[in-house]
C-alpha atoms as a PDB file:
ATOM      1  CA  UNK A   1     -10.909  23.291   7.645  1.00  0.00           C
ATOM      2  CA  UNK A   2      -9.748  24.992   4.450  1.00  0.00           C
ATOM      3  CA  UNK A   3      -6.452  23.452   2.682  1.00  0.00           C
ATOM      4  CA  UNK A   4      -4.335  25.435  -0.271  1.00  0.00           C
ATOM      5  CA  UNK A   5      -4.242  22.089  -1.622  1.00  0.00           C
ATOM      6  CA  UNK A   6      -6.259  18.997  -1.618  1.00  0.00           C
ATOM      7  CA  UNK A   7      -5.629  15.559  -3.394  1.00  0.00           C
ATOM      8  CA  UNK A   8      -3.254  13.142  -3.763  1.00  0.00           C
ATOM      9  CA  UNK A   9       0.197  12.849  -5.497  1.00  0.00           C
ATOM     10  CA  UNK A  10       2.068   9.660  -6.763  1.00  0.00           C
ATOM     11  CA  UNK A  11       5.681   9.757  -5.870  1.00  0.00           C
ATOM     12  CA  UNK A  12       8.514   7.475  -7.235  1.00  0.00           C
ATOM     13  CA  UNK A  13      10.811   6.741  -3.995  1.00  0.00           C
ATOM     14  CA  UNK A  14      14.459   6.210  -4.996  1.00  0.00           C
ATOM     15  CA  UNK A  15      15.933   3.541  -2.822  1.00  0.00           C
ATOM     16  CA  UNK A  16      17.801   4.694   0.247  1.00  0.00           C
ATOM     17  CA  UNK A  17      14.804   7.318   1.411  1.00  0.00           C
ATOM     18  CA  UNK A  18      12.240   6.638   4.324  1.00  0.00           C
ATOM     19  CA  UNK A  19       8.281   7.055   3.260  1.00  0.00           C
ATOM     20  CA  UNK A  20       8.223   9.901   5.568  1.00  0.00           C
ATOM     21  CA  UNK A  21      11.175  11.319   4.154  1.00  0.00           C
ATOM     22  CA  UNK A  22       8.627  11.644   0.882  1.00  0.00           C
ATOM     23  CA  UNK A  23       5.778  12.814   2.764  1.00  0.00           C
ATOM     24  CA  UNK A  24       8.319  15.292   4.653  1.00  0.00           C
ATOM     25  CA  UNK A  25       9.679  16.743   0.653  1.00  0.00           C
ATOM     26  CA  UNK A  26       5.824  17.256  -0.663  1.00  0.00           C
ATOM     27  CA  UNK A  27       5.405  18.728   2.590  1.00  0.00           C
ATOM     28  CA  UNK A  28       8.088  21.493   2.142  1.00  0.00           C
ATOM     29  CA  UNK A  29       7.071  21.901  -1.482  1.00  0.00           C
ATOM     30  CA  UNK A  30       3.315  22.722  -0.605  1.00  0.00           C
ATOM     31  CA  UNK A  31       4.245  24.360   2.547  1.00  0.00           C
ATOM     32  CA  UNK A  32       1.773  22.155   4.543  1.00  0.00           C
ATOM     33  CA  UNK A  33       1.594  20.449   7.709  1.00  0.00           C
ATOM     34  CA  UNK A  34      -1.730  18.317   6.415  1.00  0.00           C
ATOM     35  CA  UNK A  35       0.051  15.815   4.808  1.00  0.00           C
ATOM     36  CA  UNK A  36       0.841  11.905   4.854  1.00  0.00           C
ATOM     37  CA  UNK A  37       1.206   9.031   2.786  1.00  0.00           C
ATOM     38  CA  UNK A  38      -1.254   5.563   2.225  1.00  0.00           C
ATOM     39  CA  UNK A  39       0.968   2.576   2.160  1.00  0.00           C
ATOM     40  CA  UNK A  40       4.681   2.349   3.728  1.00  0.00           C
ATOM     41  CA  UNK A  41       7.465   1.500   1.494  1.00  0.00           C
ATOM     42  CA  UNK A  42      10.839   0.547   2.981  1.00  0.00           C
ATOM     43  CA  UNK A  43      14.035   2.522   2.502  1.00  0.00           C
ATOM     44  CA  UNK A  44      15.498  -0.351   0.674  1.00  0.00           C
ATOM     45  CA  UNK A  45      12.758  -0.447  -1.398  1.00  0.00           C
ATOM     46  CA  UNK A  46      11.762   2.000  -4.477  1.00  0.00           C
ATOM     47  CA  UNK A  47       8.624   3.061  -6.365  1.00  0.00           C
ATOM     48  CA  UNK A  48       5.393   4.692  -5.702  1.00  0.00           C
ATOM     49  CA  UNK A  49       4.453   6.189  -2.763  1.00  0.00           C
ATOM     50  CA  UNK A  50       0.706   7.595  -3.109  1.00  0.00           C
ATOM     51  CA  UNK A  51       0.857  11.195  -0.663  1.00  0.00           C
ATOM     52  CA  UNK A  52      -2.212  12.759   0.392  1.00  0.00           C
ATOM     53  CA  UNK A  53      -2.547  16.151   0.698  1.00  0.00           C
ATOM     54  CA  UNK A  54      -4.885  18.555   2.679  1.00  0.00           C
ATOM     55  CA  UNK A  55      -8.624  17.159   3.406  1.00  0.00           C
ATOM     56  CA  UNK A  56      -7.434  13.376   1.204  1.00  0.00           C
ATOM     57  CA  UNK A  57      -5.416  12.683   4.250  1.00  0.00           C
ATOM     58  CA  UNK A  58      -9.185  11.154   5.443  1.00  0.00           C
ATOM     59  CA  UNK A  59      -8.626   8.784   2.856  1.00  0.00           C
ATOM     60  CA  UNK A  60      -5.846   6.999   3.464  1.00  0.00           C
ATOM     61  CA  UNK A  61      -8.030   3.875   4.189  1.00  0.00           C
ATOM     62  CA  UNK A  62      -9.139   3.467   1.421  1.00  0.00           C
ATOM     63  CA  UNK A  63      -5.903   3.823  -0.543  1.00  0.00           C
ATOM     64  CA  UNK A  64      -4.322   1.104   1.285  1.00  0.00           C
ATOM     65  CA  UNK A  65      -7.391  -1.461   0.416  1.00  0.00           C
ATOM     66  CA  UNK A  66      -6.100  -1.079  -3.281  1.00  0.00           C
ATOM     67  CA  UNK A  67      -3.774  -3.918  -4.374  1.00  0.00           C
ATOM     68  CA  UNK A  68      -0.186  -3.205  -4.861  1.00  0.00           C
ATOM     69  CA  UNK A  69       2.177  -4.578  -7.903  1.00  0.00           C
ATOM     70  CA  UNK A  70       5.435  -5.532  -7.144  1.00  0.00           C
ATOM     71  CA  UNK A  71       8.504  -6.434  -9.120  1.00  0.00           C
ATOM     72  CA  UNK A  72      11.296  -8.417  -6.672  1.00  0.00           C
ATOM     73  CA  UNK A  73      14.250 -10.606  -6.380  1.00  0.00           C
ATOM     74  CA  UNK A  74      15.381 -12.807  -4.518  1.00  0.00           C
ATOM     75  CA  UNK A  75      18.745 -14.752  -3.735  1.00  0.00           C
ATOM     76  CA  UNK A  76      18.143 -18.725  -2.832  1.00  0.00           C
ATOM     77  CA  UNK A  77      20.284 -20.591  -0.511  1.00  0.00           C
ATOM     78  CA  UNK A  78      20.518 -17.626   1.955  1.00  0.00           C
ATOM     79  CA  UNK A  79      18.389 -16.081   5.186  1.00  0.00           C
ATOM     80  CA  UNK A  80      18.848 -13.471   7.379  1.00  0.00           C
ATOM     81  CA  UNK A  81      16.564 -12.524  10.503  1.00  0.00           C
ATOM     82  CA  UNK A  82      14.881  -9.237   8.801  1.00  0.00           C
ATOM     83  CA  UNK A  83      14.637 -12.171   5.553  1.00  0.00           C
ATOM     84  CA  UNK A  84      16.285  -9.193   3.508  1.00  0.00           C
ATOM     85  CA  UNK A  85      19.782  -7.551   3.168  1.00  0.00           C
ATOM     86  CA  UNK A  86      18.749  -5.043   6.182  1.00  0.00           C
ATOM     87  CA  UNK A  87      20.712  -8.105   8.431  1.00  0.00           C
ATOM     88  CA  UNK A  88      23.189 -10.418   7.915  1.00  0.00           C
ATOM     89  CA  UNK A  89      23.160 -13.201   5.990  1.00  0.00           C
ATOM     90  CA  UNK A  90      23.911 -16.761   6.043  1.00  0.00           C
ATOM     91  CA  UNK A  91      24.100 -18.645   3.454  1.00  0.00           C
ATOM     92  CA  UNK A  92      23.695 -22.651   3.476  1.00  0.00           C
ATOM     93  CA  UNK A  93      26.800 -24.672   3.050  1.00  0.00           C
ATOM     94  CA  UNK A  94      24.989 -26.982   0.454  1.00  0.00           C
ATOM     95  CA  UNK A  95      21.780 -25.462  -0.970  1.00  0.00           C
ATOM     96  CA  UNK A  96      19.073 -27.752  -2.482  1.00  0.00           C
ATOM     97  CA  UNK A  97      18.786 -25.901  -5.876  1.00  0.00           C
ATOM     98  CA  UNK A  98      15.401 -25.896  -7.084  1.00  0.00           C
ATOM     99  CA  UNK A  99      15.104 -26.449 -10.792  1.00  0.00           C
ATOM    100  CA  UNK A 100      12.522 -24.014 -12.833  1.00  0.00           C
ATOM    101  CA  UNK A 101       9.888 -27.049 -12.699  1.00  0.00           C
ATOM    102  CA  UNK A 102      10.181 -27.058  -9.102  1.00  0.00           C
ATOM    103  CA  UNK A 103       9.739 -23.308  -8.734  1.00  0.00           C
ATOM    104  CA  UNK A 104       6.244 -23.097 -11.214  1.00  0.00           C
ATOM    105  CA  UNK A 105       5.170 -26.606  -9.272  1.00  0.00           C
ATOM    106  CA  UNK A 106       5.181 -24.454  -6.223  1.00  0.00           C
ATOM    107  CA  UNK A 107       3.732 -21.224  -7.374  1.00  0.00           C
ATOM    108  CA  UNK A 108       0.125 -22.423  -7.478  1.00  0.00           C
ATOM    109  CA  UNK A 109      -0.247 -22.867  -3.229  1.00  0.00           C
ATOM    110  CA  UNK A 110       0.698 -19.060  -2.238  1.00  0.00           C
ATOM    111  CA  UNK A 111      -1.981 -17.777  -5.282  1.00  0.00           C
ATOM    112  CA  UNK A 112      -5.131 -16.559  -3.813  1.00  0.00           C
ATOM    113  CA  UNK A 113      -6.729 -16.029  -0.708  1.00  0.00           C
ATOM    114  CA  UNK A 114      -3.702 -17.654   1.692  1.00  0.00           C
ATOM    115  CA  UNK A 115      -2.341 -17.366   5.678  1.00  0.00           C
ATOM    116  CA  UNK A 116       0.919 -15.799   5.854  1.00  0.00           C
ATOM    117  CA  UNK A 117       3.241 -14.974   8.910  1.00  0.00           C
ATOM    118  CA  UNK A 118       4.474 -11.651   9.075  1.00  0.00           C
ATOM    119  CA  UNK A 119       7.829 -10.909   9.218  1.00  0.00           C
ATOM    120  CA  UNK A 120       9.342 -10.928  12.708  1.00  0.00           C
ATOM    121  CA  UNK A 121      11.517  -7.242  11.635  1.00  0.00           C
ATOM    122  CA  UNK A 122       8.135  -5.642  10.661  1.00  0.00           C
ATOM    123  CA  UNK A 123       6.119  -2.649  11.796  1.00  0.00           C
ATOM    124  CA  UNK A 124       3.321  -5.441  13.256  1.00  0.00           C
ATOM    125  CA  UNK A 125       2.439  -5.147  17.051  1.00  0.00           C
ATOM    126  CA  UNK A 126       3.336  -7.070  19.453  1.00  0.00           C
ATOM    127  CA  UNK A 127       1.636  -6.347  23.185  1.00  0.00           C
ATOM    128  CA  UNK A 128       2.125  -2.792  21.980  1.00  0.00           C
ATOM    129  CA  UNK A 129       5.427  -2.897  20.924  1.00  0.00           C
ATOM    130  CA  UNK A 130       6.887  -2.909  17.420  1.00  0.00           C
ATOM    131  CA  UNK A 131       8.082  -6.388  16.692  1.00  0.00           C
ATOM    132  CA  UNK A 132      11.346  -4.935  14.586  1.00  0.00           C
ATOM    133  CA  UNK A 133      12.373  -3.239  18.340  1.00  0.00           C
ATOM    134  CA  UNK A 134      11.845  -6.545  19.781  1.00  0.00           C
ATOM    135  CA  UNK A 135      13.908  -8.095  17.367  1.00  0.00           C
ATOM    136  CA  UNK A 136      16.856  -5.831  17.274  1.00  0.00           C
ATOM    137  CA  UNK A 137      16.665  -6.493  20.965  1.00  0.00           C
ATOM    138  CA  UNK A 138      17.048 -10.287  20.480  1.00  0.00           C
ATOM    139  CA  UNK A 139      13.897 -11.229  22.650  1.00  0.00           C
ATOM    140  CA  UNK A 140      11.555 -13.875  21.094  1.00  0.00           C
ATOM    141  CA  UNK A 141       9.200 -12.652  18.489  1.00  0.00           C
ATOM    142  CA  UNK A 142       5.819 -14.671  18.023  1.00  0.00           C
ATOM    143  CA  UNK A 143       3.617 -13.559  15.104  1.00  0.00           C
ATOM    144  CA  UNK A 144       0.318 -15.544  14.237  1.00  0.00           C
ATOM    145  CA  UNK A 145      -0.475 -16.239   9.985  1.00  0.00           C
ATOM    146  CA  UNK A 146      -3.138 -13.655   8.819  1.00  0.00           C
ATOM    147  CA  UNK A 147      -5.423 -13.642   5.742  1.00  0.00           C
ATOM    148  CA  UNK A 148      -3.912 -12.077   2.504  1.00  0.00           C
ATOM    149  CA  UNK A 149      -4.687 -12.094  -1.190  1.00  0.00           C
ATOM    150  CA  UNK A 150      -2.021 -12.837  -4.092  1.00  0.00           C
ATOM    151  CA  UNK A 151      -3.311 -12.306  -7.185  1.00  0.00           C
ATOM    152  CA  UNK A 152      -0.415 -12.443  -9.199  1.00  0.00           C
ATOM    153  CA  UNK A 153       2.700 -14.400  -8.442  1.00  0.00           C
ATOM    154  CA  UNK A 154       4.888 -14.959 -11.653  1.00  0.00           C
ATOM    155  CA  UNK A 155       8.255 -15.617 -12.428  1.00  0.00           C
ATOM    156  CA  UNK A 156      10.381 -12.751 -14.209  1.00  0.00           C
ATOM    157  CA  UNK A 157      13.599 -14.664 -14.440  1.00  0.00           C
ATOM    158  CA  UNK A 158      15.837 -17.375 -12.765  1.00  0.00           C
ATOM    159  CA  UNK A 159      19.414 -18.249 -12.597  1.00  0.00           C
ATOM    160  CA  UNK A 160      20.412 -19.517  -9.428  1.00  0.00           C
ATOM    161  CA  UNK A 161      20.984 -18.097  -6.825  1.00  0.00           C
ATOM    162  CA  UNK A 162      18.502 -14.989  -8.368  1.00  0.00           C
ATOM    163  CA  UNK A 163      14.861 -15.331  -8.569  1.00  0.00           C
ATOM    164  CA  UNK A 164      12.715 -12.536  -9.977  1.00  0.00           C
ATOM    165  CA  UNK A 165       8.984 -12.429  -9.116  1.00  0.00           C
ATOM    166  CA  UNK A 166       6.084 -10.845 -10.228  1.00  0.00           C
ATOM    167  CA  UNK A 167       3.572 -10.003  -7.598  1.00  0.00           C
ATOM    168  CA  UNK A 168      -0.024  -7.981  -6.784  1.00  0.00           C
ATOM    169  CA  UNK A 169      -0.967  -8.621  -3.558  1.00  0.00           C
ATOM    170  CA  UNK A 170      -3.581  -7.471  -1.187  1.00  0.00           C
ATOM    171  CA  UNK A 171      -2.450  -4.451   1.554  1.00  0.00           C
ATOM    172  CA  UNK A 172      -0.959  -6.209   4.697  1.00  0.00           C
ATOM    173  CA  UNK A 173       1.059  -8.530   2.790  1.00  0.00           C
ATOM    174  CA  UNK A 174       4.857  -8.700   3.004  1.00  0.00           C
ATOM    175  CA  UNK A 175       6.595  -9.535  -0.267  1.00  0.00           C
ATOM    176  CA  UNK A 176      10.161 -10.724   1.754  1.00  0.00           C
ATOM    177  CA  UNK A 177       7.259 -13.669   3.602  1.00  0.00           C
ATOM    178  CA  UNK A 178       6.830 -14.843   0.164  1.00  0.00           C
ATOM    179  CA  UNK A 179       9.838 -15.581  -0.756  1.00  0.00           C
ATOM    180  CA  UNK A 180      10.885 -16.527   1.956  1.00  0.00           C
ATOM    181  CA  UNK A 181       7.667 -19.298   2.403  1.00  0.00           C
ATOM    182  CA  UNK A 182       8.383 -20.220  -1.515  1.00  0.00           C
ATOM    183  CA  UNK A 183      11.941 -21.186  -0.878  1.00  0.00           C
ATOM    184  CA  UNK A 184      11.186 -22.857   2.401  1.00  0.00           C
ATOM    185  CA  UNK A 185       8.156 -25.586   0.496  1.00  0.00           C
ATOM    186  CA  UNK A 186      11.495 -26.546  -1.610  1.00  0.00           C
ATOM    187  CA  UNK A 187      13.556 -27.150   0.994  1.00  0.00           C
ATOM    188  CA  UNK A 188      16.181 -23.900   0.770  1.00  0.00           C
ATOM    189  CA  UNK A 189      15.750 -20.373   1.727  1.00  0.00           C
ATOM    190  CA  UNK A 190      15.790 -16.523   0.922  1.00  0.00           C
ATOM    191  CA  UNK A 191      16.765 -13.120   1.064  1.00  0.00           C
ATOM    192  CA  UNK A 192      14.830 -10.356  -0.909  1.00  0.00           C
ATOM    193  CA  UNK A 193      17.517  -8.484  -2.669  1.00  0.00           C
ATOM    194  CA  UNK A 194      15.130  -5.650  -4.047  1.00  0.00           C
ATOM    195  CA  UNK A 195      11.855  -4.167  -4.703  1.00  0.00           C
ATOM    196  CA  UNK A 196       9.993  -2.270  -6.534  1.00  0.00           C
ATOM    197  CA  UNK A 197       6.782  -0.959  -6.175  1.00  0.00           C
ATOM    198  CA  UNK A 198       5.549  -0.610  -9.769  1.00  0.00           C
ATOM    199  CA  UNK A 199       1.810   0.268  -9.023  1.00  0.00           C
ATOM    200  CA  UNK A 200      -0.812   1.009  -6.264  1.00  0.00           C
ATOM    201  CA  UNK A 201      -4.539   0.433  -8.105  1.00  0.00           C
ATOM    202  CA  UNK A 202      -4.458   2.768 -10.710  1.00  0.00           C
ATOM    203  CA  UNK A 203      -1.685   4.848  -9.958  1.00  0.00           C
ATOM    204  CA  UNK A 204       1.896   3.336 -11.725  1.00  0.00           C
ATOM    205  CA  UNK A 205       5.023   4.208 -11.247  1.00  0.00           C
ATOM    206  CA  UNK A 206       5.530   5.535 -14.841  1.00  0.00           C
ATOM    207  CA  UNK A 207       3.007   7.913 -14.040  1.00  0.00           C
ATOM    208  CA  UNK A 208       4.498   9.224 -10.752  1.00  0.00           C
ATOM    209  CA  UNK A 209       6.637  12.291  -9.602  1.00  0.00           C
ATOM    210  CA  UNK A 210      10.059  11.122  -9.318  1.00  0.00           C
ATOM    211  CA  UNK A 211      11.236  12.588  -5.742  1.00  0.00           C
ATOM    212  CA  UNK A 212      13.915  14.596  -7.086  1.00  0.00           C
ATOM    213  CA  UNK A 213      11.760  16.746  -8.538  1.00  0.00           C
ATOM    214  CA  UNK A 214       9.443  17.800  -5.923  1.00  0.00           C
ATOM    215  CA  UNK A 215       9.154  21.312  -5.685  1.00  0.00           C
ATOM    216  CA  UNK A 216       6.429  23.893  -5.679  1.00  0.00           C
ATOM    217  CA  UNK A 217       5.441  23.736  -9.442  1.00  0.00           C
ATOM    218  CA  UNK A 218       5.503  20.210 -10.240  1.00  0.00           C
ATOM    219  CA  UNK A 219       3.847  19.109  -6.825  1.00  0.00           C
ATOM    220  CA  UNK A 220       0.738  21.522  -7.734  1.00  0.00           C
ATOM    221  CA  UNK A 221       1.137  20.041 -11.350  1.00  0.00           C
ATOM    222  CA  UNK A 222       1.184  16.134 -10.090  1.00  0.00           C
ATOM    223  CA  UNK A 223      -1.612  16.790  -7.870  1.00  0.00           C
ATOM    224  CA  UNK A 224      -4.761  14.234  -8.589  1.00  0.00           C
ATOM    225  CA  UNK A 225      -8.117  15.299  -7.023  1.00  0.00           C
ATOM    226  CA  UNK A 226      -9.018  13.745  -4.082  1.00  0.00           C
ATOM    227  CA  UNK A 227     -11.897  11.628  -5.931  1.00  0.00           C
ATOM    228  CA  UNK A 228      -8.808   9.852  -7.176  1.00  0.00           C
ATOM    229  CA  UNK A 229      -8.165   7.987  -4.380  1.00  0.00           C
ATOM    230  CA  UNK A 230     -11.376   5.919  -4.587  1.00  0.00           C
ATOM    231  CA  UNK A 231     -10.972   4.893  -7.685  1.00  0.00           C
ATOM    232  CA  UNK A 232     -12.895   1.641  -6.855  1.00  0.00           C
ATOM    233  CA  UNK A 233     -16.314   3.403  -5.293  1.00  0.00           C
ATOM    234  CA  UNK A 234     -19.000   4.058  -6.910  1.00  0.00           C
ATOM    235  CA  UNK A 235     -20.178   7.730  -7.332  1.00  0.00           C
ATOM    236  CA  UNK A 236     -23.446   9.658  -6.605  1.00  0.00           C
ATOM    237  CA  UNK A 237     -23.971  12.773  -7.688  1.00  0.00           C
ATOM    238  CA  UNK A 238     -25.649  15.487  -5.486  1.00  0.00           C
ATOM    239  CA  UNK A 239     -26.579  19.058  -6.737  1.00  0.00           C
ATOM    240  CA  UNK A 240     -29.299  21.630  -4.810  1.00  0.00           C
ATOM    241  CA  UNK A 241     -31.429  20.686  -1.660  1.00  0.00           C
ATOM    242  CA  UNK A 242     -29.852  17.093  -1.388  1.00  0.00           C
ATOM    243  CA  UNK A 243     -26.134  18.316  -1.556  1.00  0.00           C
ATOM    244  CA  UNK A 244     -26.941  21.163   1.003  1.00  0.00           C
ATOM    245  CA  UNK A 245     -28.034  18.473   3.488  1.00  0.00           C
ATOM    246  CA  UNK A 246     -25.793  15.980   3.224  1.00  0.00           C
ATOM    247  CA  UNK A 247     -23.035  18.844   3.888  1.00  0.00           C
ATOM    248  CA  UNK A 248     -25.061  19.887   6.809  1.00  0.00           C
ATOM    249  CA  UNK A 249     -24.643  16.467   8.242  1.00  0.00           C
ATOM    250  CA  UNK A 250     -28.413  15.152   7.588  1.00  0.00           C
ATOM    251  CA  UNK A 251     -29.024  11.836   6.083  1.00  0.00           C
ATOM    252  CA  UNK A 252     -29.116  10.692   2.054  1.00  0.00           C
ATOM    253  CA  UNK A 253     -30.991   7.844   1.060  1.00  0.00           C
ATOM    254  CA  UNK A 254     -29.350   5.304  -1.040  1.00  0.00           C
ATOM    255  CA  UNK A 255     -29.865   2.458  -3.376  1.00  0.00           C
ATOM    256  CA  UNK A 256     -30.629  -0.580  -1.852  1.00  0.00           C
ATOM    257  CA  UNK A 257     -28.032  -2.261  -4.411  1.00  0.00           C
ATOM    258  CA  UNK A 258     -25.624   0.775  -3.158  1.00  0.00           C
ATOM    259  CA  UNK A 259     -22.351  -1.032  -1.245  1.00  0.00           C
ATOM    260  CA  UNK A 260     -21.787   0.175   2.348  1.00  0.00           C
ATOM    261  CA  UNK A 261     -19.608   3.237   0.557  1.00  0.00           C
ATOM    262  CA  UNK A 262     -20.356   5.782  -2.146  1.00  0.00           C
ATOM    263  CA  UNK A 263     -18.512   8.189  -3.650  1.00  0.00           C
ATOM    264  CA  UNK A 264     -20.599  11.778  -3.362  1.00  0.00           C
ATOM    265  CA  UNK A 265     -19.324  14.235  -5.728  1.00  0.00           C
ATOM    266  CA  UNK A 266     -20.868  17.450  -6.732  1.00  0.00           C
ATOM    267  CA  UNK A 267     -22.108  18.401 -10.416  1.00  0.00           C
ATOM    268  CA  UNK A 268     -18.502  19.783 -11.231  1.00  0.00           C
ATOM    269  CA  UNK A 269     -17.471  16.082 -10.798  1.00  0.00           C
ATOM    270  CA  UNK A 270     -15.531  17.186  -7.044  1.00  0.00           C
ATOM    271  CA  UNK A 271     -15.029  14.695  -4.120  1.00  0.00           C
ATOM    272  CA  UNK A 272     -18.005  15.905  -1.515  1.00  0.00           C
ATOM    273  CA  UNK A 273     -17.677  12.921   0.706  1.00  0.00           C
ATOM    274  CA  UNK A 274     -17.838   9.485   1.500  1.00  0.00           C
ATOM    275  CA  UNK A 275     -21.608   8.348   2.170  1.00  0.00           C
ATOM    276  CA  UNK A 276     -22.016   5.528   4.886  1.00  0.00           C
ATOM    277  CA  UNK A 277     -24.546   3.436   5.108  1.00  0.00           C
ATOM    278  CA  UNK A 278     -26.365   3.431   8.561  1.00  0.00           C
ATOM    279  CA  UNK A 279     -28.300   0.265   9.693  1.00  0.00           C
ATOM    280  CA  UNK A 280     -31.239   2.241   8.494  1.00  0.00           C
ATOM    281  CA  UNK A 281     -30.457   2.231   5.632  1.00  0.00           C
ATOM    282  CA  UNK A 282     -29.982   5.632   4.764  1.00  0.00           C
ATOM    283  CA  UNK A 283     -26.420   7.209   4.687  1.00  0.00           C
ATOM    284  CA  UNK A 284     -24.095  10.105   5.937  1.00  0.00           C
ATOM    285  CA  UNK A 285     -20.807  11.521   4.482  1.00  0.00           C
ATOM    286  CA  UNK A 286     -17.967  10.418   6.454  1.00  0.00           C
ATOM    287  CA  UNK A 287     -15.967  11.935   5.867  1.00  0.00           C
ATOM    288  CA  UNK A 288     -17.431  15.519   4.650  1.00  0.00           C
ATOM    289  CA  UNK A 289     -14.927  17.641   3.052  1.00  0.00           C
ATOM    290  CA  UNK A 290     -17.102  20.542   3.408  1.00  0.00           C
ATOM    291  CA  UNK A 291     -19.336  20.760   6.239  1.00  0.00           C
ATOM    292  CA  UNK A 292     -19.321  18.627   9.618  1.00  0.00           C
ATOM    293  CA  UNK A 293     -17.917  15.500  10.620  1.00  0.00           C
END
C-alpha cells in the first residue's frame, strides 16, 4: 500500500497527555489512519515519543530494542501500590535515611544485565488480563523478575526525601521498579515523583517536535525517513536486477558475517526493506516497503 507519508517523527509529550493522545494529534495533522507510536510513555510522564508514520509502522520492533535515557526523581520514605503518585501514598512514620555513601554503595548491584519485577499497576499480562485492571480491582497480582539491561544509573542530586537519577535502560524496563528496588536494599522505600524521557537511541528530546506544535507543516517538516528507525542495522545497498528481486519477494544472498538483519536501501539511500536471514542462509525483505510481504 501507498502512504502520503512515510517515516518517523520524534515528539516531546508534555505531562498530563496519553501516548495515544500523541499518536492521535500526528494523526490529525497528516490526515492518516497508518499511524502509531514505538515505546509507551505514561501520562505522568514527559519527553519523547518516537511516532511512526505510514509503511514505518512495520518497524516499531525495532524502535523499541533501542535503549531509552531517562532523567527521574524520586521521594524516599514513601510507597504507594502503582510505586508512583498515580495512588496514594504512605509514608513511613520513621524512615531509615540513607546517607549519599549508602546510596553510591548500592548503585553498583542494579548496573548491568539484572532481574527485575515489574510493577504490579503495569500494562504486563497476567492470564490475559492487564495486571493494572487487576490491581485497581484489589485481587492479588503475581509478577515473576525478567531480564533487563541498565546501563547507566547515576545520581543527579540528593536531599532527602528527593533523589534524582540518571538512567538508560534496556526496553521492558520500568524506571518506578528501580527506585523502588534501590530504596528497598537500604531498608526505606519510594515513590517516583517524575520522569522524563530525554532520549530513545538517537533520537533526543532537544531534537523533537514539541506536541503543541503539531500541525500539517511542521509534522511533514519533523518527519525522519523511515531508514531512521534502524539506526543500529547495518545497510546493503541494492540497485538493478538484485533490487528488482528482492522487491518481487525472491531471495538475496548475504554475507556470512551479515547479522540475522540488514538494512536494504536503494542507491538514493531509501529504506527498501528489512532482509532476514533464512536458515539457508540467504535472505528476504521482511518487511518490503515496496513489493510483497
Amino acid at each position: 500500500m501507498r502512504f502520503p507519508f512515510t517515516g518517523v517523527i520524534p515528539v516531546d509529550k508534555p505531562v498530563g497527555v496519553s501516548s495515544r493522545g500523541v499518536v492521535d494529534a500526528v494523526a490529525r495533522a497528516l490526515r492518516m489512519k497508518a499511524v502509531g507510536h514505538a515505546g509507551t510513555l505514561d501520562p505522568l510522564a514527559s519527553g519523547v515519543v518516537i511516532v511512526c508514520v505510514g509503511s514505518a509502522t512495520k518497524l516499531v520492533d525495532y524502535l523499541h530494542a533501542l535503549p531509552k535515557h531517562y532523567s527521574a526523581t524520586f521521594l524516599l520514605g514513601r510507597s504507594s501500590p502503582s510505586d508512583d503518585l498515580e495512588t496514594p501514598l504512605e509514608e513511613e512514620a520513621d524512615p531509615l535515611r540513607p546517607s549519599p555513601l549508602d546510596l553510591d554503595a548500592a548503585l553498583p548491584r542494579f548496573r548491568g544485565e539484572i532481574l527485575q519485577r515489574p510493577c504490579t499497576y503495569s500494562a504486563v499480562h497476567v492470564d490475559g488480563k492487564r495486571a493494572y485492571r487487576l490491581a485497581r480491582k484489589g485481587q492479588p497480582v503475581e509478577l515473576e523478575a525478567k531480564p533487563v539491561r541498565i546501563e547507566r544509573l547515576e545520581i543527579t542530586g540528593y536531599a532527602w526525601p528527593r533523589l534524582g537519577l540518571d538512567i538508560i535502560c534496556s526496553s521492558g524496563t520500568f524506571v518506578r521498579a528501580i527506585g523502588r528496588d534501590l530504596a528497598a536494599a537500604l531498608r526505606t522505600t519510594a515513590v517516583m515523583e517524575s520522569l522524563v524521557r530525554t532520549a530513545i537511541g538517537p533520537f533526543t528530546r532537544e531534537a523533537s517536535l514539541p506536541l503543541d506544535a503539531v500541525v500539517l507543516d511542521t509534522a511533514r517538516a519533523a518527519l525522519l525517513p523511515a531508514v531512521a528507525a534502524v539506526p543500529d542495522l547495518p545497510r546493503m545497498m541494492l540497485a538493478g536486477e538484485l533490487l528488482d528481486r528482492a522487491v518481487r519477494g525472491g531471495l538475496v544472498e548475504l554475507p556470512p558475517e551479515s547479522p540475522e538483519a540488514v538494512a536494504a536501501v536503494d542507491e538514493s539511500g531509501d529504506l527498501v526493506g528489512i532482509l532476514k536471514r533464512h536458515a539457508s542462509g540467504s535472505a528476504r525483505l521482511r518487511p518490503n516497503f515496496r513489493g510483497v510481504g
